[in-house]
C-alpha atoms as a PDB file:
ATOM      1  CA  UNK A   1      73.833  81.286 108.012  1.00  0.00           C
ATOM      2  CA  UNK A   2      75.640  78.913 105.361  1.00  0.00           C
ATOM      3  CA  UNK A   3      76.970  75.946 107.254  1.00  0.00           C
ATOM      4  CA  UNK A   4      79.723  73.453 106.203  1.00  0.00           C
ATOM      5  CA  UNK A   5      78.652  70.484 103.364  1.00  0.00           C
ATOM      6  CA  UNK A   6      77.190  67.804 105.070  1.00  0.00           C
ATOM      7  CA  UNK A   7      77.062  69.038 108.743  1.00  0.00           C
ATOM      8  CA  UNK A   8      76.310  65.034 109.951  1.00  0.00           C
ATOM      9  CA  UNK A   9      79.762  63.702 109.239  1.00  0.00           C
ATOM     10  CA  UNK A  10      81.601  62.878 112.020  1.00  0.00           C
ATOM     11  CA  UNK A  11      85.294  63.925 110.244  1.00  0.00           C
ATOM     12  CA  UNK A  12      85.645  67.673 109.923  1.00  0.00           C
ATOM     13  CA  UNK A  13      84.360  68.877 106.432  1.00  0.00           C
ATOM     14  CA  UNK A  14      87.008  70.071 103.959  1.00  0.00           C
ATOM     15  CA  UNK A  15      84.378  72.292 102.048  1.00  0.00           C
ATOM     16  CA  UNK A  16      82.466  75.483 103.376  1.00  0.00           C
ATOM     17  CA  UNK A  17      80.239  77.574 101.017  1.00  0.00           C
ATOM     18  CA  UNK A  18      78.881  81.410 102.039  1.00  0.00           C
ATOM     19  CA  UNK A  19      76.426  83.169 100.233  1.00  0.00           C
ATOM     20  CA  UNK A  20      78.504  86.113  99.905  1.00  0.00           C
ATOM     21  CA  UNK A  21      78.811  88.132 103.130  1.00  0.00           C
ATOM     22  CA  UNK A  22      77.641  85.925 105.243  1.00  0.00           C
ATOM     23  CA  UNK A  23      78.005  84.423 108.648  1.00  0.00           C
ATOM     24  CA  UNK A  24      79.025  80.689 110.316  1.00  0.00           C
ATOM     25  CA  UNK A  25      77.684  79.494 114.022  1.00  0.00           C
ATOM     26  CA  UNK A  26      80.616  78.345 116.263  1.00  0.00           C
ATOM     27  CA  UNK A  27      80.627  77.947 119.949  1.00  0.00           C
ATOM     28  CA  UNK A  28      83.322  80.034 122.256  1.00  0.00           C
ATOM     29  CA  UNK A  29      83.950  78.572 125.437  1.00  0.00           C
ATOM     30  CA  UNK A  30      80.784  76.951 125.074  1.00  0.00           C
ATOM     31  CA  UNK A  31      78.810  79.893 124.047  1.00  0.00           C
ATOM     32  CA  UNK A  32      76.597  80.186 120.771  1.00  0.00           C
ATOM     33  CA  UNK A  33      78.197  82.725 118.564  1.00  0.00           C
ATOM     34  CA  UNK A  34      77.576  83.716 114.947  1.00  0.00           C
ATOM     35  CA  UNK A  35      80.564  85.017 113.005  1.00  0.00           C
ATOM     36  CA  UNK A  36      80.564  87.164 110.022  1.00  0.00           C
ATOM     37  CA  UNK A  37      83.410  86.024 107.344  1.00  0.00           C
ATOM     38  CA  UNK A  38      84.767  88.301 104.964  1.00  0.00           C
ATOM     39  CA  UNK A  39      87.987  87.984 103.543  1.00  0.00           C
ATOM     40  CA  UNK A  40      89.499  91.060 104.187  1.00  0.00           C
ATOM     41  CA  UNK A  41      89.664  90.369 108.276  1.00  0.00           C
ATOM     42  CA  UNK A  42      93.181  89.990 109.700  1.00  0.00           C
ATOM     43  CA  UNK A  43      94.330  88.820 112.777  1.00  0.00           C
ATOM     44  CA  UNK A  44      92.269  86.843 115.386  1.00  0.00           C
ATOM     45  CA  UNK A  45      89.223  86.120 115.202  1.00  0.00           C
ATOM     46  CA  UNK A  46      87.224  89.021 116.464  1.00  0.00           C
ATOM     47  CA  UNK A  47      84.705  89.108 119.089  1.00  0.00           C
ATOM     48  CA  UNK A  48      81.539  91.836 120.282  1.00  0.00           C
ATOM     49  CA  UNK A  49      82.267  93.060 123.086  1.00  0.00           C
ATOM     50  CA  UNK A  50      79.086  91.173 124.967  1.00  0.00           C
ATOM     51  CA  UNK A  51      80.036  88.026 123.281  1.00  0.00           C
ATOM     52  CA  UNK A  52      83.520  88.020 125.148  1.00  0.00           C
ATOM     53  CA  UNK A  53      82.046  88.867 128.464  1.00  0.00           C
ATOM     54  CA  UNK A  54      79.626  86.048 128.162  1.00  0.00           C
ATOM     55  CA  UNK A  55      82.654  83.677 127.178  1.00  0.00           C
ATOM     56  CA  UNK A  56      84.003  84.786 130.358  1.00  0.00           C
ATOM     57  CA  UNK A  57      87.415  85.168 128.112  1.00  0.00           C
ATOM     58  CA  UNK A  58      90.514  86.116 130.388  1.00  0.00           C
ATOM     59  CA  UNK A  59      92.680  88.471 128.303  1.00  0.00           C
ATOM     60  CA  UNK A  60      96.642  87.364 128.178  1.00  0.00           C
ATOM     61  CA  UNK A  61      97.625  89.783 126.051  1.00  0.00           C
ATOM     62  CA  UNK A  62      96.728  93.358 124.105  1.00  0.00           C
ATOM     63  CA  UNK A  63      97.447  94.408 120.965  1.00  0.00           C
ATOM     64  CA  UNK A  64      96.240  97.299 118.453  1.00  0.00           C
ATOM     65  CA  UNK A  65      94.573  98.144 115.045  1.00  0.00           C
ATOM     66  CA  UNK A  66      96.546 100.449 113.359  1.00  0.00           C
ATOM     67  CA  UNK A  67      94.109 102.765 111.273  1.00  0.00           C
ATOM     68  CA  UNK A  68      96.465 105.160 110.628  1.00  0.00           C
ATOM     69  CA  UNK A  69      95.455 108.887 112.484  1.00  0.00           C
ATOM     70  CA  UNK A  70      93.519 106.106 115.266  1.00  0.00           C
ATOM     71  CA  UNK A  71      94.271 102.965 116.951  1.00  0.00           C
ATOM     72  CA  UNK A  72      92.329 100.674 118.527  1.00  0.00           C
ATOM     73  CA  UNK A  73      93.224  98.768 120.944  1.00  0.00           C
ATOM     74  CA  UNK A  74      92.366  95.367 121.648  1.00  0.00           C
ATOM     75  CA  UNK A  75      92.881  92.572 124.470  1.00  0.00           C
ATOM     76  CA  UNK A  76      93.812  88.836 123.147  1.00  0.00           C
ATOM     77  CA  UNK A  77      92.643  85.411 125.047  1.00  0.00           C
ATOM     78  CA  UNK A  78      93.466  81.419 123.722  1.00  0.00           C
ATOM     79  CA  UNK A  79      90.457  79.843 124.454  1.00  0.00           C
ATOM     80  CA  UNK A  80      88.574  76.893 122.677  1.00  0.00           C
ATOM     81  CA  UNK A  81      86.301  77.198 119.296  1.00  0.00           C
ATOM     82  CA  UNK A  82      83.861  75.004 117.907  1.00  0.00           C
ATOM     83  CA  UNK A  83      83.239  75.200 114.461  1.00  0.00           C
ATOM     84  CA  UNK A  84      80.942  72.118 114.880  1.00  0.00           C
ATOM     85  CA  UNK A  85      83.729  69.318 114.673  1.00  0.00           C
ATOM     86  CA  UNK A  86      85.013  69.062 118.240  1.00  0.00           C
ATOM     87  CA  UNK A  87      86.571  71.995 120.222  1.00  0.00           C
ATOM     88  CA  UNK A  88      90.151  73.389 119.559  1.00  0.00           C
ATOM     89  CA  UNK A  89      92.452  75.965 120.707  1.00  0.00           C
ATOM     90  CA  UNK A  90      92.101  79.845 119.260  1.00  0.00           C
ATOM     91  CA  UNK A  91      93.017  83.024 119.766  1.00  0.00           C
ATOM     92  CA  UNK A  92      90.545  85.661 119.631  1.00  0.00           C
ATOM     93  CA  UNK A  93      89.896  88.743 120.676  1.00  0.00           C
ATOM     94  CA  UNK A  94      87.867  91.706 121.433  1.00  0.00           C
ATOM     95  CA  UNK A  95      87.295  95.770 121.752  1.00  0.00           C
ATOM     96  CA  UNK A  96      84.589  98.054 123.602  1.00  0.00           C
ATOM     97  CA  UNK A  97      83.532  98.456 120.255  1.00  0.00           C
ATOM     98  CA  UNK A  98      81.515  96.043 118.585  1.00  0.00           C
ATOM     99  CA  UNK A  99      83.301  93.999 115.544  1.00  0.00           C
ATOM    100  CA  UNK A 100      80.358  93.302 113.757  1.00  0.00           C
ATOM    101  CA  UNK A 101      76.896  95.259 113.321  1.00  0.00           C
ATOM    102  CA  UNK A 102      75.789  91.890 111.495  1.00  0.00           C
ATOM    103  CA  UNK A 103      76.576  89.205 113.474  1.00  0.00           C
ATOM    104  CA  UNK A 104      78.553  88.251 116.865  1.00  0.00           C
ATOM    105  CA  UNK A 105      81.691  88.560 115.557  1.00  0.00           C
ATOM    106  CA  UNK A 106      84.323  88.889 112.533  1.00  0.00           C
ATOM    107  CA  UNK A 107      86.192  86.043 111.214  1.00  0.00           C
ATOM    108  CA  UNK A 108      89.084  85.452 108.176  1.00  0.00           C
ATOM    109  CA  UNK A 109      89.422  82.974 105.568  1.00  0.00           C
ATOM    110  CA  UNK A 110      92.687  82.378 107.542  1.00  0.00           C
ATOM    111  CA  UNK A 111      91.155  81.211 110.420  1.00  0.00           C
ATOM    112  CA  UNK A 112      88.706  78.739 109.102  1.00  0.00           C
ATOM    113  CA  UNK A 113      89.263  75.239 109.654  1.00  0.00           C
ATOM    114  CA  UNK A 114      88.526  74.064 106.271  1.00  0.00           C
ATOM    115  CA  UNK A 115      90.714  73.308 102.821  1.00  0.00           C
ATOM    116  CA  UNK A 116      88.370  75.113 100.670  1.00  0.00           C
ATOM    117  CA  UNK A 117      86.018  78.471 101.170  1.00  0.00           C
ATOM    118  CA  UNK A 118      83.653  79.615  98.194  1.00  0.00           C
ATOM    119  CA  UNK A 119      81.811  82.941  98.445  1.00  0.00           C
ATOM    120  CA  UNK A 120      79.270  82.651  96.197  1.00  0.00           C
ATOM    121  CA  UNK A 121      78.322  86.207  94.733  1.00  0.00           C
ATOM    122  CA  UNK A 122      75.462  85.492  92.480  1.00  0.00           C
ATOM    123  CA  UNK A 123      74.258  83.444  89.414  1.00  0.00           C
ATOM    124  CA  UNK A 124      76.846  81.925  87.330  1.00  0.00           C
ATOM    125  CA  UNK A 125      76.965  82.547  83.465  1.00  0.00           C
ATOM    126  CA  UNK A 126      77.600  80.407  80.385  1.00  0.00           C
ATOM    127  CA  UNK A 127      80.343  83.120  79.161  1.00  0.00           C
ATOM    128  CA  UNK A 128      82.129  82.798  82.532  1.00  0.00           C
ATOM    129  CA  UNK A 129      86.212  81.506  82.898  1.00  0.00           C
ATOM    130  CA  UNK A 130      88.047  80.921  85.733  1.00  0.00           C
ATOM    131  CA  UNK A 131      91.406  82.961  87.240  1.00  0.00           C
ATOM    132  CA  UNK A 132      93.565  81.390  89.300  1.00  0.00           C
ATOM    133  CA  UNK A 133      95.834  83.951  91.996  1.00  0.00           C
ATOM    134  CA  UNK A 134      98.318  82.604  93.820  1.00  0.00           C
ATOM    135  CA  UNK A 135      97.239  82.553  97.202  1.00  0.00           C
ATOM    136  CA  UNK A 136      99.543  83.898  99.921  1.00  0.00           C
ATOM    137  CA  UNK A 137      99.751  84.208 103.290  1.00  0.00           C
ATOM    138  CA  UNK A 138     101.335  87.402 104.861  1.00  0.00           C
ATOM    139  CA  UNK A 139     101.159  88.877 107.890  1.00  0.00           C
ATOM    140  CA  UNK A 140     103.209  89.011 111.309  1.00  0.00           C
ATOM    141  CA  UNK A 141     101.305  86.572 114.217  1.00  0.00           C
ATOM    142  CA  UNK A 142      98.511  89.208 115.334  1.00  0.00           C
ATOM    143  CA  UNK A 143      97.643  90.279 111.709  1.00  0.00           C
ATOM    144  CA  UNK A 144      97.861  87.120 109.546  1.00  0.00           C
ATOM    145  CA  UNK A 145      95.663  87.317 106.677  1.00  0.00           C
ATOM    146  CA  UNK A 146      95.259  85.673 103.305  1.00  0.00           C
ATOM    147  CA  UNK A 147      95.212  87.083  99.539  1.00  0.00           C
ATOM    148  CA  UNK A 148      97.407  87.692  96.449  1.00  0.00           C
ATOM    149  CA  UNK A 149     100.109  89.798  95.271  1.00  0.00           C
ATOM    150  CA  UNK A 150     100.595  91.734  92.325  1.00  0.00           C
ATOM    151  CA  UNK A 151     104.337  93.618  90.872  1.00  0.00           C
ATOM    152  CA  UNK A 152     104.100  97.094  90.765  1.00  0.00           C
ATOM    153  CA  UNK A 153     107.420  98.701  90.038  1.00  0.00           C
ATOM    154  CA  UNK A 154     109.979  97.331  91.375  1.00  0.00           C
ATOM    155  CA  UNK A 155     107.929  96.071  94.773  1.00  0.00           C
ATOM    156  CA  UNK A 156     104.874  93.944  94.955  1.00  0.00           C
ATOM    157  CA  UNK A 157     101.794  95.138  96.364  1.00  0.00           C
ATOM    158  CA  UNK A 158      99.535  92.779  99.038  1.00  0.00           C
ATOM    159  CA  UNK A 159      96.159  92.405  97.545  1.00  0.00           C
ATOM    160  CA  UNK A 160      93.279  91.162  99.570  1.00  0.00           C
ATOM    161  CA  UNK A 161      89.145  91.226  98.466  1.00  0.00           C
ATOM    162  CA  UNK A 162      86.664  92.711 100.830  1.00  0.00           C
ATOM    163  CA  UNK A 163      82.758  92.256 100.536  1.00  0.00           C
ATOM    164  CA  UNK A 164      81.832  94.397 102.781  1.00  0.00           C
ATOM    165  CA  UNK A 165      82.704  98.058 101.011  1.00  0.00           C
ATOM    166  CA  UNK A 166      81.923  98.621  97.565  1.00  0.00           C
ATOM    167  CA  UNK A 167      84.886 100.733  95.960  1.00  0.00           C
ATOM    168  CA  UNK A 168      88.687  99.378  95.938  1.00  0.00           C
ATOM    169  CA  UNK A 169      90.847 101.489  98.290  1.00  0.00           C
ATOM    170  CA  UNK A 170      94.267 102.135  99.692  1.00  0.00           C
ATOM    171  CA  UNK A 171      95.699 104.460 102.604  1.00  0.00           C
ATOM    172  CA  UNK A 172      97.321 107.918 101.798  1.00  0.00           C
ATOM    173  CA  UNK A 173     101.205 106.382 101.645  1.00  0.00           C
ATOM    174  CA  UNK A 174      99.677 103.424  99.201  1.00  0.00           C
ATOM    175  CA  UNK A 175      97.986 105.970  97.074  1.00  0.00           C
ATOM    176  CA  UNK A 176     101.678 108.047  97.252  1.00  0.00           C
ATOM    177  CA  UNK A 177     103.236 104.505  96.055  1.00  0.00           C
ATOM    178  CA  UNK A 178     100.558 104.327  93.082  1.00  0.00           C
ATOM    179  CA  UNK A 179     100.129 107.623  91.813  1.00  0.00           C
ATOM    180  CA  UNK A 180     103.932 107.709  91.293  1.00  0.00           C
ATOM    181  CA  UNK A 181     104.289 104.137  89.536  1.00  0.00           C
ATOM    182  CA  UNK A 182     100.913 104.328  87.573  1.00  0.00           C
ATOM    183  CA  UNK A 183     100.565 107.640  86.612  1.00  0.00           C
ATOM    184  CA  UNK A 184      97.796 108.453  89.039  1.00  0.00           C
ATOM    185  CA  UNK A 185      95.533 111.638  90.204  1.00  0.00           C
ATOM    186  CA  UNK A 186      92.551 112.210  91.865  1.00  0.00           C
ATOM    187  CA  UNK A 187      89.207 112.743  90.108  1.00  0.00           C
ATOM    188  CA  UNK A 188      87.409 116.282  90.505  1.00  0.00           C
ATOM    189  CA  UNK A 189      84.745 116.300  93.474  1.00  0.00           C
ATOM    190  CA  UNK A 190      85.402 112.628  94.452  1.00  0.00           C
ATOM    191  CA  UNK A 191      85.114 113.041  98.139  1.00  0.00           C
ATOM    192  CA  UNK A 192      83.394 110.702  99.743  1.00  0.00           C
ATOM    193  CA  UNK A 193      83.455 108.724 103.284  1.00  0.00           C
ATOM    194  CA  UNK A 194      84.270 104.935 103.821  1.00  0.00           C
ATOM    195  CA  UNK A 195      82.917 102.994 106.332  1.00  0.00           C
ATOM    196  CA  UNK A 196      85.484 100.666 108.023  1.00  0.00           C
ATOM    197  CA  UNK A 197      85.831  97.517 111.045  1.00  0.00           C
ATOM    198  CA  UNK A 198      85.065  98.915 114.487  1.00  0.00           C
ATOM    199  CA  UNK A 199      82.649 101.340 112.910  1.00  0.00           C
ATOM    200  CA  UNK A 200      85.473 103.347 112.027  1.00  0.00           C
ATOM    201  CA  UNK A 201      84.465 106.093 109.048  1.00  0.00           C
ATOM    202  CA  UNK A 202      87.416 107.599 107.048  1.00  0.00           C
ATOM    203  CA  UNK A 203      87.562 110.197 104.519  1.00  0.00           C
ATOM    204  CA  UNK A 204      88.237 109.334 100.849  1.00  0.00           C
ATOM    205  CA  UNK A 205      88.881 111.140  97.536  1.00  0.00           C
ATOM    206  CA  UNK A 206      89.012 108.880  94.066  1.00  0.00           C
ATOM    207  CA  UNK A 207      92.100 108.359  92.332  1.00  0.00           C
ATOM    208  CA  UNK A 208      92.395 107.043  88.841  1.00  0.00           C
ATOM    209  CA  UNK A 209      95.543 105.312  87.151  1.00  0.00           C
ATOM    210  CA  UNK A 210      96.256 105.858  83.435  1.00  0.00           C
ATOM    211  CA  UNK A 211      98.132 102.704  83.610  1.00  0.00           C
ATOM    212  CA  UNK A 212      95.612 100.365  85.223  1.00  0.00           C
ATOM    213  CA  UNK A 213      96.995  97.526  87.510  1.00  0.00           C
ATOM    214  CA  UNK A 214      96.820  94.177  86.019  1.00  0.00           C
ATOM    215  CA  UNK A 215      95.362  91.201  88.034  1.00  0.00           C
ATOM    216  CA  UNK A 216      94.494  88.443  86.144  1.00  0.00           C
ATOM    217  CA  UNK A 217      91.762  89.688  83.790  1.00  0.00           C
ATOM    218  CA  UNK A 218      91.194  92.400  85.944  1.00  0.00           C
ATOM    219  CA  UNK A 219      92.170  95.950  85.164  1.00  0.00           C
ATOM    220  CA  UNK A 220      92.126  98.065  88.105  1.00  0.00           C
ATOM    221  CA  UNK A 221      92.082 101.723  87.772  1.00  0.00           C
ATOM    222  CA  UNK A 222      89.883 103.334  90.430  1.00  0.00           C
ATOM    223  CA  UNK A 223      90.711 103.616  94.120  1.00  0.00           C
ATOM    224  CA  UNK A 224      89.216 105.172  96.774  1.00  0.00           C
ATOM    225  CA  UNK A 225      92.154 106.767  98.820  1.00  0.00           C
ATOM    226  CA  UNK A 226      92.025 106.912 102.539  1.00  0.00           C
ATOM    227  CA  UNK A 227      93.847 110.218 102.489  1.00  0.00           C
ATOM    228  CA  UNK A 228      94.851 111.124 105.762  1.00  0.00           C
ATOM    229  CA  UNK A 229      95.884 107.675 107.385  1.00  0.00           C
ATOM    230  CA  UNK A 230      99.082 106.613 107.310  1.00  0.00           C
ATOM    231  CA  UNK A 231     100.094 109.842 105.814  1.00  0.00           C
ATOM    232  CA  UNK A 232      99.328 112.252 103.542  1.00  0.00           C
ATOM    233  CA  UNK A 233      98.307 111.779 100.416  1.00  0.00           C
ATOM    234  CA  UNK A 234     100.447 114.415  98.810  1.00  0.00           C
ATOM    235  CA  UNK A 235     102.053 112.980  95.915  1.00  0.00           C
ATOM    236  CA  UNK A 236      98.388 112.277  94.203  1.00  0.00           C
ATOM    237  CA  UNK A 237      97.632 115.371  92.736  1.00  0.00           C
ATOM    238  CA  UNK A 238      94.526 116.232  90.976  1.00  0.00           C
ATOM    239  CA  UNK A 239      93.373 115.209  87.196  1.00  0.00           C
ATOM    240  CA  UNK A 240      92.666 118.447  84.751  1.00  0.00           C
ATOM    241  CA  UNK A 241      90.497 118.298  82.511  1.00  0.00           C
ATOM    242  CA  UNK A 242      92.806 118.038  79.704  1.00  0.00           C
ATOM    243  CA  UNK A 243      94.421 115.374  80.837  1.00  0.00           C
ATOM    244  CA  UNK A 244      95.440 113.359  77.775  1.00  0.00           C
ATOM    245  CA  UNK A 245      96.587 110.296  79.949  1.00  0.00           C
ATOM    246  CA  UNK A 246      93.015 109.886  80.985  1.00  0.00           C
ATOM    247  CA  UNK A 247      90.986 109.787  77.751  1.00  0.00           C
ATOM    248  CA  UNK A 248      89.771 106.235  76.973  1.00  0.00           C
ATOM    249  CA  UNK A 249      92.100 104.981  73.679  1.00  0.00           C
ATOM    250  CA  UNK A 250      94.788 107.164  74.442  1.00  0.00           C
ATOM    251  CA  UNK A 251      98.267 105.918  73.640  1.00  0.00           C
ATOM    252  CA  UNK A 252     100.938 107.369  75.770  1.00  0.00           C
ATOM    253  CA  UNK A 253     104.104 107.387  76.974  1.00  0.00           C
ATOM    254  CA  UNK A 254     104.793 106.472  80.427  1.00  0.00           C
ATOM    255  CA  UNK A 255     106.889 108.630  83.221  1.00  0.00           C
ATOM    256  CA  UNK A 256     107.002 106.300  85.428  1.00  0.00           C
ATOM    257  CA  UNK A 257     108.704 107.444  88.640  1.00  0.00           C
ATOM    258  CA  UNK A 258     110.359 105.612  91.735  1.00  0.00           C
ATOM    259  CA  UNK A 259     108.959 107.321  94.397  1.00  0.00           C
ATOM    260  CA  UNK A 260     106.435 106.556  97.284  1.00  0.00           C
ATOM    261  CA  UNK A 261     106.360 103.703  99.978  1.00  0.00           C
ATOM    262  CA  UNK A 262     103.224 101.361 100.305  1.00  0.00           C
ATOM    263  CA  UNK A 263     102.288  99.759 103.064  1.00  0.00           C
ATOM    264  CA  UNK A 264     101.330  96.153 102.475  1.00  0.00           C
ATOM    265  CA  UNK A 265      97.120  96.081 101.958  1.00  0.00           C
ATOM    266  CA  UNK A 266      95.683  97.347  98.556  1.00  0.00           C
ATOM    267  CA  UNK A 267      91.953  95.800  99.068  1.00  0.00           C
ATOM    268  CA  UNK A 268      89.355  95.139  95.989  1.00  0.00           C
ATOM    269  CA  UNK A 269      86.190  95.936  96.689  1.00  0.00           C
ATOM    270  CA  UNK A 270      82.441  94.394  95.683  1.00  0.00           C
ATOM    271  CA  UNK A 271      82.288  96.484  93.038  1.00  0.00           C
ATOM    272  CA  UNK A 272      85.612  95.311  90.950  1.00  0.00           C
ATOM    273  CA  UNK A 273      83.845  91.860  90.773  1.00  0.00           C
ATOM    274  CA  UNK A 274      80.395  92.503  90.432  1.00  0.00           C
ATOM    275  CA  UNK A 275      80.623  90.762  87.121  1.00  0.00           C
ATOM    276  CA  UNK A 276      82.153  87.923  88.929  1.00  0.00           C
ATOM    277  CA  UNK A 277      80.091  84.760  90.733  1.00  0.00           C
ATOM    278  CA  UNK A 278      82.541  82.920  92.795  1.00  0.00           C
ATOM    279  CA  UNK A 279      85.564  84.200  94.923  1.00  0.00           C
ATOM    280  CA  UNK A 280      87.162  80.754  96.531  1.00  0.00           C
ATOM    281  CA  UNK A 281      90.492  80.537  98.758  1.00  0.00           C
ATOM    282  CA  UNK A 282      92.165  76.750  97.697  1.00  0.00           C
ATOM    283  CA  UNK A 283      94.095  76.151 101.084  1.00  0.00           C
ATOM    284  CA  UNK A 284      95.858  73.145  99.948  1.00  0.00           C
ATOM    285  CA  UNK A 285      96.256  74.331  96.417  1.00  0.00           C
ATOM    286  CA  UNK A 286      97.370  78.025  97.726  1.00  0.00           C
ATOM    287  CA  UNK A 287      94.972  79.131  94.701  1.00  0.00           C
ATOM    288  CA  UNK A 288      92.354  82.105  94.728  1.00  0.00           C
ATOM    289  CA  UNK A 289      89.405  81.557  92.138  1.00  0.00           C
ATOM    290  CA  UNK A 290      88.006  83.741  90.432  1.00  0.00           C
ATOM    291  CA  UNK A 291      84.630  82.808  88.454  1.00  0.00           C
ATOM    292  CA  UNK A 292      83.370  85.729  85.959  1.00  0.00           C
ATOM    293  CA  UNK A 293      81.813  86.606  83.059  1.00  0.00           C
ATOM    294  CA  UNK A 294      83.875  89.477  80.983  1.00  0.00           C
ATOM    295  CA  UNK A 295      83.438  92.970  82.160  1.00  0.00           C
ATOM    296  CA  UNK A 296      80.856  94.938  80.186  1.00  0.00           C
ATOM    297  CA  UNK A 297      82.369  97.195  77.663  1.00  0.00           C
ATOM    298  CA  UNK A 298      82.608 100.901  77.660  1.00  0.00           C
ATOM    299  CA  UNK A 299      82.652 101.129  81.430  1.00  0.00           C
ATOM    300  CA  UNK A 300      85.822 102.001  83.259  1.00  0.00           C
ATOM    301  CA  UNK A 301      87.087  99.029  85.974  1.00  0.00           C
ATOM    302  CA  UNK A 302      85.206 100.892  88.650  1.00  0.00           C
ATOM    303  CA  UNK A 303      82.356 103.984  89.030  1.00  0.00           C
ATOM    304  CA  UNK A 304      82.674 105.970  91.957  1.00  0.00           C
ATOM    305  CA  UNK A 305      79.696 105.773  93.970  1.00  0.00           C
ATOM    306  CA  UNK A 306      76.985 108.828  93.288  1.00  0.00           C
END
């Protein structure tokens, strides 16, 4: 587990590093915990099951993960967390199911008590430059989370990075929103299943965007649609074969329609930045980094996986 620069000072360190998905050791109510951080997480941070019960964590409160067809309930304590610089005050909470098949528990950037978090995603390249997102914070108090946002239409569209699941993806009344704005459709036998927090697996069919969405260098043009939750995804129809807008070089005109309602998460995937060696949140700054190499040529922003 990657562990905050120099763990012997006695003033809380500003700087944590990760070596990509990886996990931090806090105590929770005085018990040893070890907390998987991904970006992606919203909300409080989120316990196993076992780990609450040996907190002895009194629940004040419930509230619920909204995946769409399923919800998950969850119960909500304030108790004290030690990230290694004295104990303070947190909310966290916890499910029958566990959070985490990796560690004790799931954790945000959000809710890390440092100015700076790097993820480092592998070996750094001479040919590398460095994006900088504005960093923003959205989120009601239960589901706070941290990442960018991006203008699509005439609305702008939430974007946070998770390492944990490889393709990009979107619910059903997100991939309504894009198809309609970006001139999207879903690719031939693309069905596939996406794994989820809570253990929670979801069915998914690709949809590519003739008009890719820009963010910073990247060009994003592959989602994996979640295609039943939070609607239907019935404005996304399917790409034939003679599709002209879909032919690498083509110059076309755009029909760009106003129709479709997002909801407010459009999440990256590994896969988007694989070329990429360092994702870091700037607190103080409000900056996202972005450390990569270009993209190799003649491969579209994203392959669906085999």
């Amino acid at each position: 587990a990657s562990q905050p620069d120099d763990p012997r000072a006695t003033d809380p360190p500003s700087v944590l590093r990760l070596q990509g998905l990886d996990t931090i050791d806090v105590l929770v109510n005085g018990v040893p915990a070890r907390l998987e951080v991904n970006p992606s997480v919203s909300g409080p941070i989120m316990l196993n099951p076992d780990v609450a019960e040996q907190a002895k964590l009194r629940r004040s409160e419930q509230m619920t993960y909204d995946f769409g067809e399923y919800q998950v309930p969850n119960y909500v304590a304030r108790t004290g967390v030690d990230f290694g610089s004295g104990e303070k005050a947190r909310r966290v909470a916890w499910t029958k199911i566990p959070a985490s098949t990796r560690a004790d528990g799931l954790i945000g950037v959000h809710q890390l008590p440092y100015d700076r978090v790097t993820f480092d995603l592998g070996a750094a390249k001479a040919s590398e430059r460095v994006q900088r997102l504005p960093l923003k914070r959205t989120g009601l108090r239960n589901f706070t989370r941290v990442g960018t946002q991006v203008e699509v239409g005439e609305r702008e569209v939430f974007v946070v990075f998770t390492l944990s699941v490889d393709p990009n993806y979107v619910s059903a009344g997100t991939a309504n929103f894009l198809a309609t704005h970006q001139e999207g459709g879903f690719v031939e036998n693309s069905e596939d299943v996406i794994e989820m927090p809570f253990g929670m697996k979801r069915p998914t069919r690709d949809m590519r965007l003739a008009y890719p969405i820009e963010l910073g260098d990247l060009r994003i043009d592959t989602f994996a649609v979640r295609i039943n939750d939070h609607g239907k995804a019935d404005k996304v129809g399917a790409i034939a074969q003679d599709d002209e807008r879909f032919v690498d070089g083509a110059i076309i005109v755009s029909r760009r329609k106003r129709k479709g309602r997002p909801d407010v998460i459009t999440r990256i995937g590994r896969e988007e930045i694989a070329h990429c060696s360092r994702l870091s949140f700037d607190m103080k700054a409000k900056e996202i980094e972005l450390s990569c190499a270009p993209k190799p040529t003649g491969q579209p922003a994203t392959q669906p996986e085999p």
